[in-house]
Protein backbone atom coordinates (compact mmCIF):
# COMPACT_ATOMS: atom_id res chain seq x y z
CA UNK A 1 73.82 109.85 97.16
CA UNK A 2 76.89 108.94 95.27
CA UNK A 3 79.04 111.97 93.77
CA UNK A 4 79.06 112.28 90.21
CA UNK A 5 82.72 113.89 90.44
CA UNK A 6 85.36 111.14 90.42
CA UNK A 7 87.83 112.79 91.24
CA UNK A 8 89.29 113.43 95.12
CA UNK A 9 92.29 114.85 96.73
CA UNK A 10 93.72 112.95 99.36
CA UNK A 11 96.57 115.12 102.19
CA UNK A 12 98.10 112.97 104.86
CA UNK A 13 100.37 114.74 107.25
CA UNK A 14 102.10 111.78 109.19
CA UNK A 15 103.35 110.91 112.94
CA UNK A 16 106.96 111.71 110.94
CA UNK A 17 106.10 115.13 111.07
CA UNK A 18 107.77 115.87 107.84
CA UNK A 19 105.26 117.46 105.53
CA UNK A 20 101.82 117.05 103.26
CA UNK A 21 101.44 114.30 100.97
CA UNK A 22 98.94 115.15 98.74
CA UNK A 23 97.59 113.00 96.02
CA UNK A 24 94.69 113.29 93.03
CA UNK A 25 92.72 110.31 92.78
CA UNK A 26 90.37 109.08 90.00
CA UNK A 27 87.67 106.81 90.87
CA UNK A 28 86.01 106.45 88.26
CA UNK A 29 87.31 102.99 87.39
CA UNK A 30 87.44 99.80 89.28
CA UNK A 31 90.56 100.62 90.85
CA UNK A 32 91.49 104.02 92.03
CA UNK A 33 94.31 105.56 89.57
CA UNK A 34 96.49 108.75 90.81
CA UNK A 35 96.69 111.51 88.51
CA UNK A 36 99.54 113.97 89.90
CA UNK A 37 100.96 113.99 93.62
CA UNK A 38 102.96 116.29 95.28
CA UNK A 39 104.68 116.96 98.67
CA UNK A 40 105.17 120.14 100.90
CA UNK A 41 107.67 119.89 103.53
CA UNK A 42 106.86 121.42 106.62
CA UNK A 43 108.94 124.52 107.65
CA UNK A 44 110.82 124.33 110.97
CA UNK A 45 108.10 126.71 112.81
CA UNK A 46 105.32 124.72 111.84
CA UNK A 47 106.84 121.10 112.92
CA UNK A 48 108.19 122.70 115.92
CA UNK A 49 105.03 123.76 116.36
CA UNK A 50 103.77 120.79 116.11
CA UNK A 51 106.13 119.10 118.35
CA UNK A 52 105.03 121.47 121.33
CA UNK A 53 101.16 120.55 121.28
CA UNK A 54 101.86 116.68 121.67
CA UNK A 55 102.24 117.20 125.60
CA UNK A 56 100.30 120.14 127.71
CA UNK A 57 101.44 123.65 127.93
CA UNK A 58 100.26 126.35 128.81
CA UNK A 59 97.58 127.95 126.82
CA UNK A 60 97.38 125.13 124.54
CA UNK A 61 93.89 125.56 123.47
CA UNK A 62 94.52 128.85 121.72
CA UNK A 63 98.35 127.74 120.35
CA UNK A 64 96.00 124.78 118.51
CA UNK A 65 93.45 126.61 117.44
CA UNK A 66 95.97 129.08 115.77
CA UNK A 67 97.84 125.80 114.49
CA UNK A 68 94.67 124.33 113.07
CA UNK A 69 93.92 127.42 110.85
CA UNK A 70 98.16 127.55 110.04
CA UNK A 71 97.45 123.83 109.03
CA UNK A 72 94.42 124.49 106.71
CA UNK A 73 96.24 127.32 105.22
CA UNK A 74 99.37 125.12 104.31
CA UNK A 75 97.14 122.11 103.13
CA UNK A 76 94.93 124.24 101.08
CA UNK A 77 98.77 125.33 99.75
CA UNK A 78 99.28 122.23 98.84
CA UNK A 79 95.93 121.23 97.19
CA UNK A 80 96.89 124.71 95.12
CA UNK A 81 99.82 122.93 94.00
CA UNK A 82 98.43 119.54 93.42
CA UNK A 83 96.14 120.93 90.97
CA UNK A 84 98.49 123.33 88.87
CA UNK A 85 100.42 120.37 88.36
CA UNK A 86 97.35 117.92 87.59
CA UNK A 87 95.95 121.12 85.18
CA UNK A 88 92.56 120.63 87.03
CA UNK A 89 90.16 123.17 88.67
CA UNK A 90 89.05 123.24 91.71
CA UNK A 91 85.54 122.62 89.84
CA UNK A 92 86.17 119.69 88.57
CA UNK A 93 87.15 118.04 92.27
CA UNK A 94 84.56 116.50 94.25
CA UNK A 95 86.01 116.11 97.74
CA UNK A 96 89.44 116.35 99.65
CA UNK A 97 89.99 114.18 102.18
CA UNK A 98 92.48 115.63 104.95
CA UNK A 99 93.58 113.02 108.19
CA UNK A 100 94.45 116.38 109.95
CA UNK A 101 97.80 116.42 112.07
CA UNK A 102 97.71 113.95 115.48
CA UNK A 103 98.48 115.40 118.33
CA UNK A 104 97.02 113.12 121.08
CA UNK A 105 95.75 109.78 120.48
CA UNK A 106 93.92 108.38 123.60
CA UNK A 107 91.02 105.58 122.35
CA UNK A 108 90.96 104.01 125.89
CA UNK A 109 89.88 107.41 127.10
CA UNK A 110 87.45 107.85 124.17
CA UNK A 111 88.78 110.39 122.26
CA UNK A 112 91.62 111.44 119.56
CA UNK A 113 92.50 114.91 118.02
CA UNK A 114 93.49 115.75 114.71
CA UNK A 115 94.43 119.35 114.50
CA UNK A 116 92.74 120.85 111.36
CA UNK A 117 90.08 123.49 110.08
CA UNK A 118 88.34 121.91 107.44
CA UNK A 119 85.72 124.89 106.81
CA UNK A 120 88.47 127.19 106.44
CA UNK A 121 90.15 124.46 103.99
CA UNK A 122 87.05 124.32 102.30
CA UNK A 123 86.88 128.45 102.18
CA UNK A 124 90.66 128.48 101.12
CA UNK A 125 90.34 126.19 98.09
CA UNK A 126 86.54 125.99 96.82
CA UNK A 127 86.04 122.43 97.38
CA UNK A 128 84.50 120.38 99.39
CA UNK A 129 86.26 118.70 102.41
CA UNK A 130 85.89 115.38 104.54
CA UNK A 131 87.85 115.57 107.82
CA UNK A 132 87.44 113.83 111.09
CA UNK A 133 88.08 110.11 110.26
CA UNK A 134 88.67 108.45 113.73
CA UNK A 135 86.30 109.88 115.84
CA UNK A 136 83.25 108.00 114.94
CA UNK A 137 85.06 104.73 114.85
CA UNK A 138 85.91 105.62 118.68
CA UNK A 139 82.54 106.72 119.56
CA UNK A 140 81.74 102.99 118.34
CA UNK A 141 83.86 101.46 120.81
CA UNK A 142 87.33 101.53 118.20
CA UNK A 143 90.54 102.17 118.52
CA UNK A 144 89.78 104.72 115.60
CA UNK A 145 92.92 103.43 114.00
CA UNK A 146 94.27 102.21 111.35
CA UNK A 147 91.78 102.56 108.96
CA UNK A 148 94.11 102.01 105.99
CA UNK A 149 93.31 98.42 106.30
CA UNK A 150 90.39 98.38 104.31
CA UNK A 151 92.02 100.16 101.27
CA UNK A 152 94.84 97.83 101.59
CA UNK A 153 92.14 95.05 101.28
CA UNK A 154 90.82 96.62 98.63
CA UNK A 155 93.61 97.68 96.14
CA UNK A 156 96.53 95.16 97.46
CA UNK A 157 94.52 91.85 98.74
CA UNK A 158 95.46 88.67 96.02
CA UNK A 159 92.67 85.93 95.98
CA UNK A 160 95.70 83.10 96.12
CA UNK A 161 98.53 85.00 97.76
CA UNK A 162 99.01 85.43 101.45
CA UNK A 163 100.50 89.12 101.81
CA UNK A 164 101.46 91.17 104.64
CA UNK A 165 101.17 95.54 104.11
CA UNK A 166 103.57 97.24 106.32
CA UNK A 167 103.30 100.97 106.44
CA UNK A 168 106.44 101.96 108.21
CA UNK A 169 105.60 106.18 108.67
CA UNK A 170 106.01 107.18 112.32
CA UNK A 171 104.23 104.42 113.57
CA UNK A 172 104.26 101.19 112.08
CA UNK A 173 100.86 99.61 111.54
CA UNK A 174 100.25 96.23 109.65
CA UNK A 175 97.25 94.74 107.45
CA UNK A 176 97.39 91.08 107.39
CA UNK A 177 95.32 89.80 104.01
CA UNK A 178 95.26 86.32 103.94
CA UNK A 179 92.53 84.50 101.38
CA UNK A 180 89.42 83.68 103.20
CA UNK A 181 90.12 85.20 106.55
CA UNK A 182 89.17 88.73 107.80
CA UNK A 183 91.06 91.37 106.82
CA UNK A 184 92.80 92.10 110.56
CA UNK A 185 95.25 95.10 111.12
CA UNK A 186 96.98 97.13 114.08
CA UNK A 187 99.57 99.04 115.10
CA UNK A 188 102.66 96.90 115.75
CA UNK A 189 104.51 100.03 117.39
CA UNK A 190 107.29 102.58 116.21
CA UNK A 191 108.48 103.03 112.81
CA UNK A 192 110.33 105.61 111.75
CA UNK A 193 109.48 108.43 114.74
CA UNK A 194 112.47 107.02 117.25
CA UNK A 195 114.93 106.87 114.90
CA UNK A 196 114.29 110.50 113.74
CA UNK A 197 114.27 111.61 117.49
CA UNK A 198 117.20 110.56 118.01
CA UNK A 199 119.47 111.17 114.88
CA UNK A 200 117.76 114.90 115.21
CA UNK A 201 118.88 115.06 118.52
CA UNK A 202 122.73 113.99 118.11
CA UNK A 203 123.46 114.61 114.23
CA UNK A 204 120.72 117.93 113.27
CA UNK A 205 118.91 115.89 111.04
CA UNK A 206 115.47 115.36 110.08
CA UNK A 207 116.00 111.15 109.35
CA UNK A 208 119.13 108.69 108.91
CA UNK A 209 118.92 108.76 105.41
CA UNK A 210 118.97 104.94 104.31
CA UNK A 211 119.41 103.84 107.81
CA UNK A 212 122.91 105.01 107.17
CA UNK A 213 123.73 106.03 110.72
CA UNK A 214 122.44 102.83 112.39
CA UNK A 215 124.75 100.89 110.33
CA UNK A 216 127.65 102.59 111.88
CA UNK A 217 126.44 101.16 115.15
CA UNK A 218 126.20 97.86 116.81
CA UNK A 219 122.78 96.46 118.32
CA UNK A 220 122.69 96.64 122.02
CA UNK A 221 121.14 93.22 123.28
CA UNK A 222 120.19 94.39 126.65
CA UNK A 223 118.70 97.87 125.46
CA UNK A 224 116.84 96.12 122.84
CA UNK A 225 115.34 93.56 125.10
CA UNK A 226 114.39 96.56 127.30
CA UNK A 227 112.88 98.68 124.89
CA UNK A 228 110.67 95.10 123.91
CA UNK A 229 109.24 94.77 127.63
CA UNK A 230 106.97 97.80 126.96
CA UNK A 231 103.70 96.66 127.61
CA UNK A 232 102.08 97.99 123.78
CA UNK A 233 103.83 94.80 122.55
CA UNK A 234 102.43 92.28 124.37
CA UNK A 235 99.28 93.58 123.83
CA UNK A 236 96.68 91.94 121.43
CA UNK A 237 94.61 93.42 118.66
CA UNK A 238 92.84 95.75 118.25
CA UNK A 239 95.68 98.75 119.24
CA UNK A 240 97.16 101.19 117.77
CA UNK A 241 99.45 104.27 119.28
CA UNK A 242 101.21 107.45 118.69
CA UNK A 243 103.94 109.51 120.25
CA UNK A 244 102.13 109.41 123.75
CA UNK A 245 103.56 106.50 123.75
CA UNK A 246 106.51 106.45 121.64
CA UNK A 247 109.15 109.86 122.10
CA UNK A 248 112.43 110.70 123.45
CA UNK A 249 111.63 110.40 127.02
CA UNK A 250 110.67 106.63 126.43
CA UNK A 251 113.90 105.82 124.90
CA UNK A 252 116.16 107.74 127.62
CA UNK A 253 114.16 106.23 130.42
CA UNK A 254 115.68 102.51 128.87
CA UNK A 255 119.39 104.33 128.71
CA UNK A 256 122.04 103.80 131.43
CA UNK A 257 123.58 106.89 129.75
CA UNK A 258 126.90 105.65 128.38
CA UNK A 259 126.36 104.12 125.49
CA UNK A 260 127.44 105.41 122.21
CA UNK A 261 124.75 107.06 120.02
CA UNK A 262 125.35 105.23 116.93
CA UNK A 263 124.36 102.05 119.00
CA UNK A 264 121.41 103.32 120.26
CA UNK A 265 120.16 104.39 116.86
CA UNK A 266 121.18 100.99 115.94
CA UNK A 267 118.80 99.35 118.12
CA UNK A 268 116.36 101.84 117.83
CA UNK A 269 116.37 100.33 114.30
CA UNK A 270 116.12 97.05 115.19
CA UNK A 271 113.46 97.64 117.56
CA UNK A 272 111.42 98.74 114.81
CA UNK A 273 112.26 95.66 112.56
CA UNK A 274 111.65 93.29 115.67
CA UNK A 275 108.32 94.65 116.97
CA UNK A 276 107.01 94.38 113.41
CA UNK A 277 108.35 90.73 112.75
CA UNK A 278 106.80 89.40 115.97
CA UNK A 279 103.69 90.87 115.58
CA UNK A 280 103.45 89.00 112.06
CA UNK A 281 105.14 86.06 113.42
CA UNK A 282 102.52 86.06 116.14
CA UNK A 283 99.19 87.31 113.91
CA UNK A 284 99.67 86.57 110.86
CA UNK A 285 100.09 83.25 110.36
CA UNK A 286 103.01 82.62 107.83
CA UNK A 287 102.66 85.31 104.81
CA UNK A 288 104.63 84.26 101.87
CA UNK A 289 104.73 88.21 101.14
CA UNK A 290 105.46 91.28 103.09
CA UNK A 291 105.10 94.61 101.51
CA UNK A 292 105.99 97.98 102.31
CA UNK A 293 104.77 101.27 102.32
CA UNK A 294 105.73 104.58 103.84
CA UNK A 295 108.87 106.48 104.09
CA UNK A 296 110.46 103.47 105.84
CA UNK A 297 110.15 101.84 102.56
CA UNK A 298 113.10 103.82 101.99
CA UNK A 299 115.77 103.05 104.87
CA UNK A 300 117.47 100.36 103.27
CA UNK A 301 119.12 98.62 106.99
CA UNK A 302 115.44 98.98 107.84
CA UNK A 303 113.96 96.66 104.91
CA UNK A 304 117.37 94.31 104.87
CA UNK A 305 116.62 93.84 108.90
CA UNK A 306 112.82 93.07 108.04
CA UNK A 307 114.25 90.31 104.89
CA UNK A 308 116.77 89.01 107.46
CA UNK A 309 114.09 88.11 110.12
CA UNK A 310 111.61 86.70 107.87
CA UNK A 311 113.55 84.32 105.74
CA UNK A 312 110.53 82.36 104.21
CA UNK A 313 108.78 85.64 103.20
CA UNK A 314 109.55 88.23 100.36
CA UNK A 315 110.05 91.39 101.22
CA UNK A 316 109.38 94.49 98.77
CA UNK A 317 107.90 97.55 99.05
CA UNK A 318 104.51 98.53 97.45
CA UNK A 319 106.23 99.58 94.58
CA UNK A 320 106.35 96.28 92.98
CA UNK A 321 102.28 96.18 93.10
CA UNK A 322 102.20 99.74 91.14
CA UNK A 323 101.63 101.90 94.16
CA UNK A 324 104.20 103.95 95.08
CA UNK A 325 105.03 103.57 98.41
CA UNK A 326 105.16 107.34 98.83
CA UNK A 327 101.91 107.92 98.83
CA UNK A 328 99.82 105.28 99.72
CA UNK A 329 98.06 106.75 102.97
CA UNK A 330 97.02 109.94 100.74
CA UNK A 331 95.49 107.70 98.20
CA UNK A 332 94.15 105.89 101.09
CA UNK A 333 92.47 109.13 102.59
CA UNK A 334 91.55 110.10 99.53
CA UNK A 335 89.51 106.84 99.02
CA UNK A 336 88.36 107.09 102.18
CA UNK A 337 86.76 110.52 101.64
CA UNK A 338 84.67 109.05 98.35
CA UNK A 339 83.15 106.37 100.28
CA UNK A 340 82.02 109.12 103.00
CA UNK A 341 80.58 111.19 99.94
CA UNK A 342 78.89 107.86 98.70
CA UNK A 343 77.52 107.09 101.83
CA UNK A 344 80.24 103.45 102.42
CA UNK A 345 81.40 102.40 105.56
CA UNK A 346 85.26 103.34 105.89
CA UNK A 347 86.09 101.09 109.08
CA UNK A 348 86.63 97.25 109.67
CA UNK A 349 85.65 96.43 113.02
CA UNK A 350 88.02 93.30 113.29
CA UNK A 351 90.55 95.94 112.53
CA UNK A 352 89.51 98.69 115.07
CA UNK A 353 87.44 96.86 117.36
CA UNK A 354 84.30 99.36 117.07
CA UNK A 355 80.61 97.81 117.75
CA UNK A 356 80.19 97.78 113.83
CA UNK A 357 80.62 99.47 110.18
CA UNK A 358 80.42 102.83 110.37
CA UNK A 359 79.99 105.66 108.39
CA UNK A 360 83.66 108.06 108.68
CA UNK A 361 84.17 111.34 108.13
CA UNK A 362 82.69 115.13 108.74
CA UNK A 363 81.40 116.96 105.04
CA UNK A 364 81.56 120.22 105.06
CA UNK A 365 80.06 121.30 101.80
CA UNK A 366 81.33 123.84 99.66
C-alpha cells in the first residue's frame, strides 16, 4: 500500500567513517526534491569504535550490540536536527531510511552486517524506520551492493547522453547509464578510505584535504603496479567490497618500507583514479560523461587525475546535474526506503547479481 506521507529521511553513515549524512526528501513529485540536510560528525570514541569491530576481538558481540544502540541514539540525533532545521514534525514524516554502519561485508559467504537498532531509532524519534537494505539482495544470490544504481538510473540517466556516476566515499562504486543498455554498476575498489588511513596515520588527520598532501609526493610506478595486481580488480561484475579488503595492512604488505610517505599517499591517490578509469575503460564502453559524487568529489588531485586519464570524457561532479554531491547516497537511501513503504523493488540484478527484483528493506512501524 503506498504511503500517503511524501516525505522521508534518508542517514548514510559511509566506509569514510566520518559522520551522518542526513537528508529530507519530498516525493511527492516526479523527481525527488531535498528539503533541508544536515551532517553530524562522528566523535573520536564512536569512529574509533567503529574502527575496532571491522576485525574480531574479543567480546565483539556485546561491544556491537552496545555500538548499535550508540548508533541509533546518534542517528536519531541527527534526524532531531534534520527536522528543527526543515521546521517539520516528526508527524508529518513517513519513513527514515538508515544504511546502518558496515562493519563486515562478506556476500561470497552469504552474509553482510550493518550495525544499527532501528526499533530503538524508531522509539527515539517517533517515526517509522526502514533498515536492512543488503541482506535480502544476498539471500537472492547478490552481492547486496551497490544499490545506488537504480536511483542513479532514475534521477541522473539522459535518454541521449552516455554518462558515467562515480561515487568516490570509502569505496568507489560506479553506475554505468548508457541509452538502451542495462543499467550495470559495481564496486571498482578504494576511494577515499586508503588515503585517509594513511594521512591519519603519518600527519593526525582525518583526510588530505584537496588531495593536498599527495601532491607533495611523486607516484611510485612499482608500488602502484603492485597495489593493481590485487585480485578485486581483475575481477568482473557483479562485486563490490569494503575494508576487509581494503585497510592499512593491505597497503603495508605492498611497502618495502623506505619510501617516503608523501609518495605513498601519492600513489595511494592514483590507485584510486586508476582502478576507477580501467574499470570504465573496460565496462563501460566510451562515456562521453563522468560524474561525481561523494566526498571525493571534493579532492581536487583526485578529480584532475580522473580528467587526465579520460581525455575524451567530461568530468564534473554531480553538482552540475543539481544534486549536490554531498548527499547523494542519503537521498538515495532515502528513496530507497519509499519504494520499500510502496511495496517497489530497490535492487537491479544486472547490478548485484541476485536471482531477481526484490523487495529491500526491514519496516519497523511506529
Amino acid at each position: 500500500m503506498a504511503s500517503a506521507v511524501p516525505l522521508v529521511v534518508g542517514l548514510m553513515s559511509g566506509t569514510s567513517l566520518d559522520g551522518i549524512d542526513a537528508a529530507l526528501v519530498d516525493f511527492s513529485r516526479s523527481q525527488p526534491r531535498t528539503l533541508a540536510t544536515f551532517w553530524q560528525p562522528y566523535s573520536d570514541a564512536i569512529r574509533q569504535q567503529a574502527l575496532r569491530l571491522q576485525t574480531a576481538q574479543h567480546d565483539e558481540i556485546h561491544s556491537a550490540a552496545l555500538f548499535a544502540n550508540e548508533l541509533a541514539r546518534c542517528y536519531a540525533e541527527a534526524v532531531g536536527h534534520l527536522l528543527t532545521k526543515a521546521g517539520v514534525g516528526a508527524g508529518q514524516v513517513a519513513a527514515i531510511g538508515c544504511h546502518g554502519q558496515t562493519i563486515r561485508h562478506q556476500p561470497a559467504a552469504g552474509y553482510t552486517v550493518q550495525l544499527n537498532n532501528p526499533a530503538l531509532l524508531a522509539e527515539l524519534t517517533g517515526i517509522t524506520v526502514v533498515a536492512d537494505f543488503r541482506s535480502r539482495d544476498i539471500a537472492a544470490g547478490g552481492q547486496g551492493a551497490p544499490l545506488v544504481p537504480a536511483f542513479h538510473a532514475a534521477i541522473f540517466g539522459d535518454p541521449s547522453r552516455h554518462r558515467v556516476i562515480l561515487n568516490i566515499g570509502g569505496i568507489a562504486n560506479l553506475t554505468d547509464l548508457n541509452p538502451g543498455q542495462a543499467v550495470r554498476g559495481f564496486d571498482s575498489g578504494p576511494g577515499n578510505l586508503l588515503m585517509d588511513a594513511w594521512i591519519e596515520r603519518h600527519k593526525g588527520l582525518r583526510y588530505d584535504d584537496g588531495g593536498q598532501w599527495a601532491e607533495q609526493g611523486q607516484v611510485l610506478p612499482e608500488l602502484l603496479d603492485n597495489l593493481l595486481t590485487d585480485s578485486f580488480f581483475a575481477a568482473s561484475p557483479p562485486k563490490s567490497c569494503g575494508r576487509d579488503e581494503f585497510n592499512l595492512p593491505w597497503i603495508e604488505r605492498h611497502l618495502a618500507g623506505s619510501e617516503r610517505p608523501e609518495d605513498v599517499q601519492a600513489t595511494l591517490l592514483e590507485l584510486s583514479a586508476v582502478s576507477a578509469v580501467r574499470a570504465i575503460d573496460r565496462w563501460c564502453d566510451n562515456p562521453v560523461e563522468l560524474f561525481v559524487c561523494g566526498g571525493g568529489a571534493h579532492n581536487r588531485a583526485l578529480m584532475a587525475r580522473l580528467q587526465h586519464h579520460l581525455t575524451n570524457c567530461r568530468v564534473a561532479s554531480t553538482n552540475s546535474l543539481d544534486q549536490a554531491a554531498d548527499w547523494v547516497e542519503a537521498l538515495a537511501f532515502a528513496w530507497l526506503a519509499w519504494r520499500t513503504l510502496n511495496g517497489e523493488t530497490g535492487n537491479l540484478p544486472e547490478v548485484t547479481g541476485a536471482r531477481g527484483p526484490r523487495i529491500l528493506g526491514a519496516i519497523y512501524r511506529h
